[in-house]
Protein backbone atom coordinates (compact mmCIF):
# COMPACT_ATOMS: atom_id res chain seq x y z
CA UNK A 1 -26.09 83.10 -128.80
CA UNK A 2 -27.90 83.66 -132.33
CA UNK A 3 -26.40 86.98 -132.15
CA UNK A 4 -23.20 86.55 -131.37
CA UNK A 5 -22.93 83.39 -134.12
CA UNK A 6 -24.34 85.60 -136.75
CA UNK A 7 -21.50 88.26 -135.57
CA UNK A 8 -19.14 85.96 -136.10
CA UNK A 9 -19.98 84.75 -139.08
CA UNK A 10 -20.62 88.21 -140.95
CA UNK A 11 -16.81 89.20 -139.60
CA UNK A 12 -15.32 85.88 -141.14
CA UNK A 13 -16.99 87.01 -144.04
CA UNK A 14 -16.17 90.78 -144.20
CA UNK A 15 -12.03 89.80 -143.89
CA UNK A 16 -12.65 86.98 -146.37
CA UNK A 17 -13.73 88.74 -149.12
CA UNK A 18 -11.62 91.35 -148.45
CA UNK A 19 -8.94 89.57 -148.87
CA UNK A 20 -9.84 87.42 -151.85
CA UNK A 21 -8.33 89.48 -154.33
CA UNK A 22 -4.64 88.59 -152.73
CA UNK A 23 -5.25 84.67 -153.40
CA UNK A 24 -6.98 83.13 -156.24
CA UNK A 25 -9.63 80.87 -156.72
CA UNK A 26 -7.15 77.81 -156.93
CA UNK A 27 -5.89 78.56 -153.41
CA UNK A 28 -7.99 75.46 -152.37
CA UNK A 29 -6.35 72.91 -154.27
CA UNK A 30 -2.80 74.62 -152.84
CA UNK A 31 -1.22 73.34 -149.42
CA UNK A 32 -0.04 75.81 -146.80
CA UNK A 33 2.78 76.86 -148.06
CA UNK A 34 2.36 76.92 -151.60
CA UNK A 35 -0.96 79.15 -150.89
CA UNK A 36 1.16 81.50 -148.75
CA UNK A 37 4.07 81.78 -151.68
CA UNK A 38 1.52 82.39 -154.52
CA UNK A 39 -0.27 85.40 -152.40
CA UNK A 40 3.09 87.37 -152.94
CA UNK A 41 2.96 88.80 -149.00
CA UNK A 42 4.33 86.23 -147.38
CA UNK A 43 7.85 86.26 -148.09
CA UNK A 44 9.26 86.81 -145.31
CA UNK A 45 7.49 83.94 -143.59
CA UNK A 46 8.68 81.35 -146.67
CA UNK A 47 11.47 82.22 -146.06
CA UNK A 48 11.61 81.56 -142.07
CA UNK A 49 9.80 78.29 -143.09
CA UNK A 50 12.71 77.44 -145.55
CA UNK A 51 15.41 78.42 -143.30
CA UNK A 52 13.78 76.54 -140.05
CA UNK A 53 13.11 73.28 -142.02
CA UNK A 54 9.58 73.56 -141.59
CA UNK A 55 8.57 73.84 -145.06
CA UNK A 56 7.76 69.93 -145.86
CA UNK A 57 6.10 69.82 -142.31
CA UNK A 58 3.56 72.39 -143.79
CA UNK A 59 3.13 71.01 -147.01
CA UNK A 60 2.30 67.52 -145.60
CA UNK A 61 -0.75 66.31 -144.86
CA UNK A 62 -2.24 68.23 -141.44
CA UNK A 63 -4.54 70.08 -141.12
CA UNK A 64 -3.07 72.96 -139.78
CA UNK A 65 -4.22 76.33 -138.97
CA UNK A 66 -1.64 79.19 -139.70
CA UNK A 67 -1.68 81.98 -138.23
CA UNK A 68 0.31 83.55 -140.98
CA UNK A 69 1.74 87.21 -140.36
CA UNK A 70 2.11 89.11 -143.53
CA UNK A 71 5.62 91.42 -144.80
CA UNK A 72 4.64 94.06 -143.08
CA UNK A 73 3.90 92.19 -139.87
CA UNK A 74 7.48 90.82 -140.06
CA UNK A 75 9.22 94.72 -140.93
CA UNK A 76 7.59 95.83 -137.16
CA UNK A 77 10.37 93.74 -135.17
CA UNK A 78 13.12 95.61 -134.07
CA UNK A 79 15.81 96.30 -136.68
CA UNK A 80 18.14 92.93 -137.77
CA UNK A 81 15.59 90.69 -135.97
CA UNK A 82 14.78 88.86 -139.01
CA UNK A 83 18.38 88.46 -140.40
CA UNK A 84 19.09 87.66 -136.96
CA UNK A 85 16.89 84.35 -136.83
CA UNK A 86 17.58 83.30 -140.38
CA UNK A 87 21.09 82.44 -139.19
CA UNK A 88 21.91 78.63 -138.93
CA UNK A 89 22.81 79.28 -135.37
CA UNK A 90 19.40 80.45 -134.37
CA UNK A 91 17.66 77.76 -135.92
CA UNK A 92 15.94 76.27 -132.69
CA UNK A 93 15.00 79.65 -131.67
CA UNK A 94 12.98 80.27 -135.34
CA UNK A 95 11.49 76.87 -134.87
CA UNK A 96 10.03 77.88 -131.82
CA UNK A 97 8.98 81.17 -132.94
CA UNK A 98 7.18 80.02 -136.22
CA UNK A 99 5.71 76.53 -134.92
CA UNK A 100 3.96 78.95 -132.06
CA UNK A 101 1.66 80.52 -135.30
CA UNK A 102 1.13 76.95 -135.93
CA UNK A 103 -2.39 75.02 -134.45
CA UNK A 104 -2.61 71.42 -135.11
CA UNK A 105 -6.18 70.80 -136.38
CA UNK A 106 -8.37 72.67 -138.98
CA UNK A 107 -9.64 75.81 -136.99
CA UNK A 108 -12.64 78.10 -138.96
CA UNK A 109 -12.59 81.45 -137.36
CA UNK A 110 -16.12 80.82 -136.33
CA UNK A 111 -14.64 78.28 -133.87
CA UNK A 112 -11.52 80.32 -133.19
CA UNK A 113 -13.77 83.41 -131.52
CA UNK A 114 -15.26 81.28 -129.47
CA UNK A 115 -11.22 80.68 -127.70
CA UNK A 116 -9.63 81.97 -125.50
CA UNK A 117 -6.95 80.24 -126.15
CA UNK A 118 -5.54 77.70 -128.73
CA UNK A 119 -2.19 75.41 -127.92
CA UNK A 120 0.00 75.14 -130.86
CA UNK A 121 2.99 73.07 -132.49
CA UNK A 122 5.20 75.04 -130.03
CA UNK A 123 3.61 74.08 -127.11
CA UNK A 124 2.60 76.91 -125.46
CA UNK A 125 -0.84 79.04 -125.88
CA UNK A 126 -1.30 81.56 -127.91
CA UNK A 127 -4.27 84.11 -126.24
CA UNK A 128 -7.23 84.39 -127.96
CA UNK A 129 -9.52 87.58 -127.58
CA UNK A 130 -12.57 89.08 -129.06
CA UNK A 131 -13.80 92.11 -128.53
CA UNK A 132 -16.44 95.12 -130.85
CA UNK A 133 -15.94 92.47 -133.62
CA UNK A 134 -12.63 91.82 -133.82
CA UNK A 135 -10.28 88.89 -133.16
CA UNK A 136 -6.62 89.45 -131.60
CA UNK A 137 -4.08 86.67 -131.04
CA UNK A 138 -1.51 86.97 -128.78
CA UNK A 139 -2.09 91.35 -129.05
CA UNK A 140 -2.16 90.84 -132.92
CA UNK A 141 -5.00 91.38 -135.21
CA UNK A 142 -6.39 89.29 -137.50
CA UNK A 143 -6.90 90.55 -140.92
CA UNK A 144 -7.99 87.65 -143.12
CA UNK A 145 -9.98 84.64 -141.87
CA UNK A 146 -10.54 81.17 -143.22
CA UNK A 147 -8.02 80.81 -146.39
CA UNK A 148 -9.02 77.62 -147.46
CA UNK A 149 -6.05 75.29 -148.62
CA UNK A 150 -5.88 71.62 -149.37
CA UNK A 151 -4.35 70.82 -145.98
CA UNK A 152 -5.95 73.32 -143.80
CA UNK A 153 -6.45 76.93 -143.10
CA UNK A 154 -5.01 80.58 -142.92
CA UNK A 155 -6.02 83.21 -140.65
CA UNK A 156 -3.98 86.47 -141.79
CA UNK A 157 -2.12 88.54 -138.75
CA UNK A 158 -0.77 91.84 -138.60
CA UNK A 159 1.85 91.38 -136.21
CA UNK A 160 4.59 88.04 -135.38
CA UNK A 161 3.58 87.08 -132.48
CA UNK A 162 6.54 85.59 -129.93
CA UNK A 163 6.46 82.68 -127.45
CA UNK A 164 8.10 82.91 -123.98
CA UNK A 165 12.16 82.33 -124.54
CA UNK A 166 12.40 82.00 -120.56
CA UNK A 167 12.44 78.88 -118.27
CA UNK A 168 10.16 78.16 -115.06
CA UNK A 169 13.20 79.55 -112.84
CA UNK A 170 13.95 82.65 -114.58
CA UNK A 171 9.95 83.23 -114.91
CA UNK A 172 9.44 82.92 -111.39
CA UNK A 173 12.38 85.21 -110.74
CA UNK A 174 11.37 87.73 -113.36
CA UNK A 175 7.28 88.01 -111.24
CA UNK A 176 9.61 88.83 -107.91
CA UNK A 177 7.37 86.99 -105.40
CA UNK A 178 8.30 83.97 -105.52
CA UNK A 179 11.82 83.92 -103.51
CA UNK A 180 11.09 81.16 -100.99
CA UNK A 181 9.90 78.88 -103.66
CA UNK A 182 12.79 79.37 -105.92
CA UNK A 183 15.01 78.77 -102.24
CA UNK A 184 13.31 75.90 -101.64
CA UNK A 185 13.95 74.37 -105.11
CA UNK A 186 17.85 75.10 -104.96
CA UNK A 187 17.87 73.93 -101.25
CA UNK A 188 15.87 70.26 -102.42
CA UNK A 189 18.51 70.45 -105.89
CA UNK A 190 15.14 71.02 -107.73
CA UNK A 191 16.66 74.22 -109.42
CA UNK A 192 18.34 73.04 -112.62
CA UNK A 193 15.44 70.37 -113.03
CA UNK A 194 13.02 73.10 -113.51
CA UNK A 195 14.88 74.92 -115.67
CA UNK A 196 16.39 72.94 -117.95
CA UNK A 197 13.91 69.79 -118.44
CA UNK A 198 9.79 69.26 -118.85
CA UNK A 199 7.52 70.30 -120.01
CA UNK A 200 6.21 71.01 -116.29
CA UNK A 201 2.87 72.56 -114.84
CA UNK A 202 4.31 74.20 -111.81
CA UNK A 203 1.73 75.32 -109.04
CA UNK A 204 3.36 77.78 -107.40
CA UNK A 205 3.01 78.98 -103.81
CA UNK A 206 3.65 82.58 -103.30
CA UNK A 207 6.04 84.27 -100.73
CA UNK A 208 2.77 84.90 -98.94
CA UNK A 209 1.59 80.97 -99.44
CA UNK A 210 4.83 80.04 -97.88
CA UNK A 211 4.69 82.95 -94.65
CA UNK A 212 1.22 81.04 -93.54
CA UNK A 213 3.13 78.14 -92.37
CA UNK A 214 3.75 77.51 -88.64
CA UNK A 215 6.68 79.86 -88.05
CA UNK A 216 10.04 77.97 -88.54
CA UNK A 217 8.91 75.49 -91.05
CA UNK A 218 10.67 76.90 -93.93
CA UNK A 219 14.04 77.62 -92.16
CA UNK A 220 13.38 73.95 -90.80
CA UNK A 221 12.80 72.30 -94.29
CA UNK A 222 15.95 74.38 -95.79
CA UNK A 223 18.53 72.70 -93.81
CA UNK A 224 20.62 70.50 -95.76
CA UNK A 225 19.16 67.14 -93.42
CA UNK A 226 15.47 68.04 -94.26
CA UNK A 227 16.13 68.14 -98.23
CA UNK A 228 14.59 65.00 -98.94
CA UNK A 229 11.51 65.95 -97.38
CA UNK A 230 11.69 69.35 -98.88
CA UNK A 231 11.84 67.91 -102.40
CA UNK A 232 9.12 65.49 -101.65
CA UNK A 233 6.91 68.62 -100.59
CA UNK A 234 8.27 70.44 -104.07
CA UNK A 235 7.05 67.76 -106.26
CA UNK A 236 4.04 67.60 -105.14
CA UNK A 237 3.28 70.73 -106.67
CA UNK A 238 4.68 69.68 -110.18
CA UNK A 239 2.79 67.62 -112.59
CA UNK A 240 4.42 66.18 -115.75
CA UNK A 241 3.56 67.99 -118.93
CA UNK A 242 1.98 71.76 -119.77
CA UNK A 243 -1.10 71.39 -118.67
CA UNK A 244 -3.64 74.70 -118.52
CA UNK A 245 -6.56 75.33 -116.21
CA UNK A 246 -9.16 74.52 -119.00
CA UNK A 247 -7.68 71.20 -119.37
CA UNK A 248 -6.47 70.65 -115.21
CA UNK A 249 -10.09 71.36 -114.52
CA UNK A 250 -11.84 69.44 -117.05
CA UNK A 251 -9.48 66.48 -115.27
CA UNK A 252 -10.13 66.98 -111.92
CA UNK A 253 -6.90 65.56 -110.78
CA UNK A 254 -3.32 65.51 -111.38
CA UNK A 255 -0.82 63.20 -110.52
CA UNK A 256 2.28 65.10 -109.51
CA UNK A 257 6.36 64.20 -109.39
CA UNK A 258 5.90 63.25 -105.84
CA UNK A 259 4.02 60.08 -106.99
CA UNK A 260 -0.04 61.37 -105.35
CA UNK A 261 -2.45 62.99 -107.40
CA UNK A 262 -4.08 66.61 -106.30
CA UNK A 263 -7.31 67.58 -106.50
CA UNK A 264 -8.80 70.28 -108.41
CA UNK A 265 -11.84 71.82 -108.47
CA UNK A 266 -13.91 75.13 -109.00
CA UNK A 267 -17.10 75.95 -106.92
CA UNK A 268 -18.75 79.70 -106.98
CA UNK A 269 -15.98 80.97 -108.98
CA UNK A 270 -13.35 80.24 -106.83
CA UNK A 271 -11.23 77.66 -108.61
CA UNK A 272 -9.02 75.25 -106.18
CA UNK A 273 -5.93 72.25 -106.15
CA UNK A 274 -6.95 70.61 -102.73
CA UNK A 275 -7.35 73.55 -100.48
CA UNK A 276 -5.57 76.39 -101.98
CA UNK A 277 -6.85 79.12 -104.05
CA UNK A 278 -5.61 79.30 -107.41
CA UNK A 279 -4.71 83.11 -107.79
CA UNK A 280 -3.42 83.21 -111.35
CA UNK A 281 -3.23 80.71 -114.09
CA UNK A 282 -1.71 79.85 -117.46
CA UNK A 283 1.32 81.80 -117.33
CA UNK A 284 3.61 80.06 -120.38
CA UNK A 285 7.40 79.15 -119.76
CA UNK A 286 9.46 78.31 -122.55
CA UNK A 287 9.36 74.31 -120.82
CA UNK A 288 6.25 74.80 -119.15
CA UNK A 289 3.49 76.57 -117.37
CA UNK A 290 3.00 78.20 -114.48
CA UNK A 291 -0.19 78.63 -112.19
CA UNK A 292 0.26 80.75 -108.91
CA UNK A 293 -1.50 79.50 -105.58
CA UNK A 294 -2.18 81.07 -102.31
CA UNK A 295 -1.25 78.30 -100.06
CA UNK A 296 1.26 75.81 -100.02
CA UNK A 297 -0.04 72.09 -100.48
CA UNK A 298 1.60 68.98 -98.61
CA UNK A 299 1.32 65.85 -99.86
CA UNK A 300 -1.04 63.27 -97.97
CA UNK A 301 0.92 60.81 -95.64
CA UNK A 302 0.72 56.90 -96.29
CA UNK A 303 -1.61 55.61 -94.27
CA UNK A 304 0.56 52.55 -92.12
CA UNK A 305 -1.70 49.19 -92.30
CA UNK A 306 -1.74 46.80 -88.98
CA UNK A 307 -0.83 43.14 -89.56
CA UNK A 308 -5.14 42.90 -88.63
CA UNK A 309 -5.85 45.53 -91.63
CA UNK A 310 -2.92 43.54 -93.94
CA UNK A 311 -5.03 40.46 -93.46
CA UNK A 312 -8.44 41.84 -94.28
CA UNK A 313 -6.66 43.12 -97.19
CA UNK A 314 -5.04 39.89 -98.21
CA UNK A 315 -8.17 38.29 -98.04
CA UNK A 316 -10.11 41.02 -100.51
CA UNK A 317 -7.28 40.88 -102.70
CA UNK A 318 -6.66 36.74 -103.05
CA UNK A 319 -10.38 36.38 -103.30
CA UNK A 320 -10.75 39.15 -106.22
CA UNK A 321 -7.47 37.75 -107.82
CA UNK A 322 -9.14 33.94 -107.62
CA UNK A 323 -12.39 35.40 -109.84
CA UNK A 324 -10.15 36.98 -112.16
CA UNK A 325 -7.83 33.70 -112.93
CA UNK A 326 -10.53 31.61 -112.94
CA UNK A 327 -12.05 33.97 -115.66
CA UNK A 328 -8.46 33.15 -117.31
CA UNK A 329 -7.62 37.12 -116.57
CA UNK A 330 -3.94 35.92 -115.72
CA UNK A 331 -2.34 39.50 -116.44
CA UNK A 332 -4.72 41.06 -114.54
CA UNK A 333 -5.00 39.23 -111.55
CA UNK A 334 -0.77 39.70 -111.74
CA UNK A 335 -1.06 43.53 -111.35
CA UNK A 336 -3.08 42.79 -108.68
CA UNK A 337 -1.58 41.18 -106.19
CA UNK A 338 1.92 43.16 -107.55
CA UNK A 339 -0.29 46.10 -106.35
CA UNK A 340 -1.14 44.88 -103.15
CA UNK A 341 2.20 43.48 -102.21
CA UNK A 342 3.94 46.92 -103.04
CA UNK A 343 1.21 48.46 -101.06
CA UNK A 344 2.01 46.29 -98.10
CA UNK A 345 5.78 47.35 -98.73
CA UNK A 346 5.08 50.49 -98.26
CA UNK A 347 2.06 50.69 -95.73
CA UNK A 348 2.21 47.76 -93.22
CA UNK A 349 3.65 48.78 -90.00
CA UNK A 350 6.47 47.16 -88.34
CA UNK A 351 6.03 44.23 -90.75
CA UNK A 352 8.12 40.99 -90.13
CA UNK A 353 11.71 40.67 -91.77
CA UNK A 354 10.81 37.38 -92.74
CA UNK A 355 7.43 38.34 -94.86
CA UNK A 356 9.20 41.74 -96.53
CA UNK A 357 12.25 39.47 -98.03
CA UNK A 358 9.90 36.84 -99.06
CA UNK A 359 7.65 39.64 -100.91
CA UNK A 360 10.58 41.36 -102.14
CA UNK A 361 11.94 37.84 -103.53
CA UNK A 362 8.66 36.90 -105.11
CA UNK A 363 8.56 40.11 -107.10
CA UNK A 364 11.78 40.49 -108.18
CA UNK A 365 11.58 36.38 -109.42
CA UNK A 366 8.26 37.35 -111.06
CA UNK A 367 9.40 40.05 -113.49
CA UNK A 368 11.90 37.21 -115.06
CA UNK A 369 8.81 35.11 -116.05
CA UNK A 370 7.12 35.07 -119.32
CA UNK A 371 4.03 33.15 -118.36
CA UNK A 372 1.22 35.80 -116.63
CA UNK A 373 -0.27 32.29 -114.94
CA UNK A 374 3.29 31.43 -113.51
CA UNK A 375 3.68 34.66 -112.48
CA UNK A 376 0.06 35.20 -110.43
CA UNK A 377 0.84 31.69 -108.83
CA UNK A 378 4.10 33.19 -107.48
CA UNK A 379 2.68 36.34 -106.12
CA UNK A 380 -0.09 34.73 -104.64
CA UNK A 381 1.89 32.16 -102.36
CA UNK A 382 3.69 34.62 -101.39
CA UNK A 383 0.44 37.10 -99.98
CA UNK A 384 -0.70 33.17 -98.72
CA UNK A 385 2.70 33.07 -96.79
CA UNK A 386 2.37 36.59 -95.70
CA UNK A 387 -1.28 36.35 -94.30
CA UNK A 388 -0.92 32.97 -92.44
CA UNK A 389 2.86 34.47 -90.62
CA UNK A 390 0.78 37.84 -90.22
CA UNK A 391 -2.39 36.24 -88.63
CA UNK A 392 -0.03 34.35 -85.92
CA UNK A 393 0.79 38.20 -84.57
């Protein structure tokens, strides 16, 4: 570890000084932007900045960390490129290219070899590797580290590095094996969700995921009078936001669309969400990210309560909910018993029509009041009605 610090720290230095004859002394007491403009090789980027409104974002008060590509860096795109994204029209698209060289947070390349990865203003993540000594991000290389400005730091690339422009859908289309997926998500009306909202993590069965299921389950759940089903399935393998491995595992959990959480895990190198193998991960979306599974996950069924088990449960919940008024914790001992009822709702089988109206009618007249008290005195005669009419069964 020694070793590799010391590495580090002697390359930072190497492209530093190297590079300190491009920006002067006073470059610390400069912001972003103004640091960038007075090294003379950046004009290309002030003047993406300028033309994608980002300029005041960069000059404001951060940190940031930059990683800025040079003149040259911009002159390697294909020909008309640049003139091409400095047009008014294209304005989103430069946003999204330029706030993708953008990390929120002050990152010293001694920390940035240590990534693998690092998210930025864009949203997605930009790769991070190291190899022999020297740092690439994204497949560019870094030529100057830790430009010190008043509201963060520049790290000096050779090449512009580009975020992905395509949806979930198209993504998925583009890898070729995921058909049945993307069939399944037209069939459920998923589709045009997944490509035109999120940000979404997507954990995505494979063709092969979906060829392990009993044979005529996915021509079953296709048909037009199994699509709710099909989109409940769906959801559960979509979780709000772009979340990556690092972060899903770190977690542990994730609650999905479908309403229940999954589980995920790694053990002996084999990383997991509930029982399928996770065969590839991270793979950016322009409003999301992708991570490829081998089998396809089904969300748990609700476990049905008898009026016996509705009682016991009653009982656990009035006599928590008492402790908690009595402590004068009106609010919580509200969520409580709104948590309970709902779960009842739900999970109580073949409950009476009598108990489910009065419920229903307790909770809807709660959510008018403005006193907590008022409203965990309503709830609870109600569960008191419910557990003397369910004890009778």
């Amino acid at each position: 570890m020694k070793r590799f610090l010391k590495t580090s720290v002697a390359f930072a230095s190497i492209l530093a000084v190297s590079f300190s004859a491009t920006f002067t002394h006073a470059a610390e007491k400069k912001d972003i932007v103004d640091t960038a403009v007075a090294a003379g090789s950046f004009k290309t980027l002030a003047a993406a900045l300028g033309a994608a409104d980002l300029v005041e974002a960069l000059k404001g008060e951060g940190p940031f960390t930059v990683f800025a590509p040079t003149d040259a860096a911009f002159q390697k795109l294909p020909a008309g490129t640049v003139e091409t994204l400095l047009k008014p029209e294209n304005k989103d698209k430069l946003i999204a290219i330029l706030t993708y060289h953008v990390v929120p947070g002050k990152v010293a390349s001694q920390d940035v070899v240590k990534l693998k990865g690092a998210k930025t203003l864009n949203g997605q993540r930009a790769d991070i590797q190291t190899q022999d000594g020297k740092v690439k991000v994204d497949g560019a290389s870094v030529e100057a580290v830790d430009i010190q400005c008043s509201n963060g730091i520049i790290h000096v690339i050779d090449t512009v590095i580009l975020p992905s422009d395509k949806n979930i859908v198209i993504t998925a289309s583009e890898a070729e094996k995921f058909k049945t997926l993307l069939a399944a998500a037209t069939a459920a009306g998923l589709a045009d969700v997944l490509a035109n909202q999120g940000p979404f993590t997507v954990f995505a069965p494979t063709d092969e995921a979906f060829a392990k299921l009993p044979e005529g389950t996915v021509a079953s759940l296709l048909k037009p009078e199994n699509k709710e089903k099909l989109a409940e399935i769906l959801k559960y393998h979509v979780v709000a936001g772009r979340v990556y491995s690092e972060d899903a595992l770190a977690a542990g959990k994730a609650k999905t669309l479908q309403g229940k959480k999954v589980k995920i895990s790694a053990s002996n190198g084999v990383a997991k969400v509930n029982n399928a193998k996770l065969l590839a991960t991270d793979i950016d979306a322009s409003n999301g990210v992708i991570h490829v599974i081998d089998t396809v996950i089904m969300p748990p069924e609700d476990k049905k309560l008898s009026a016996v088990e509705a009682c016991e449960k009653i009982k656990h919940t009035v006599a928590r909910g008492a402790n908690l008024y009595n402590c004068g914790h009106y609010g919580e001992t509200t969520k409580l018993y709104k948590k309970t009822m709902q779960t009842m709702l739900d999970s109580v089988d073949n409950m009476p029509e009598e108990i489910r109206v009065n419920m229903k009618r307790a909770l809807t007249h709660s959510e008018k009041m403005h006193c907590a008290s008022q409203q965990a005195w309503t709830l609870r005669h109600a569960l008191d009605h419910a557990y003397m009419q369910m004890s009778a069964l």
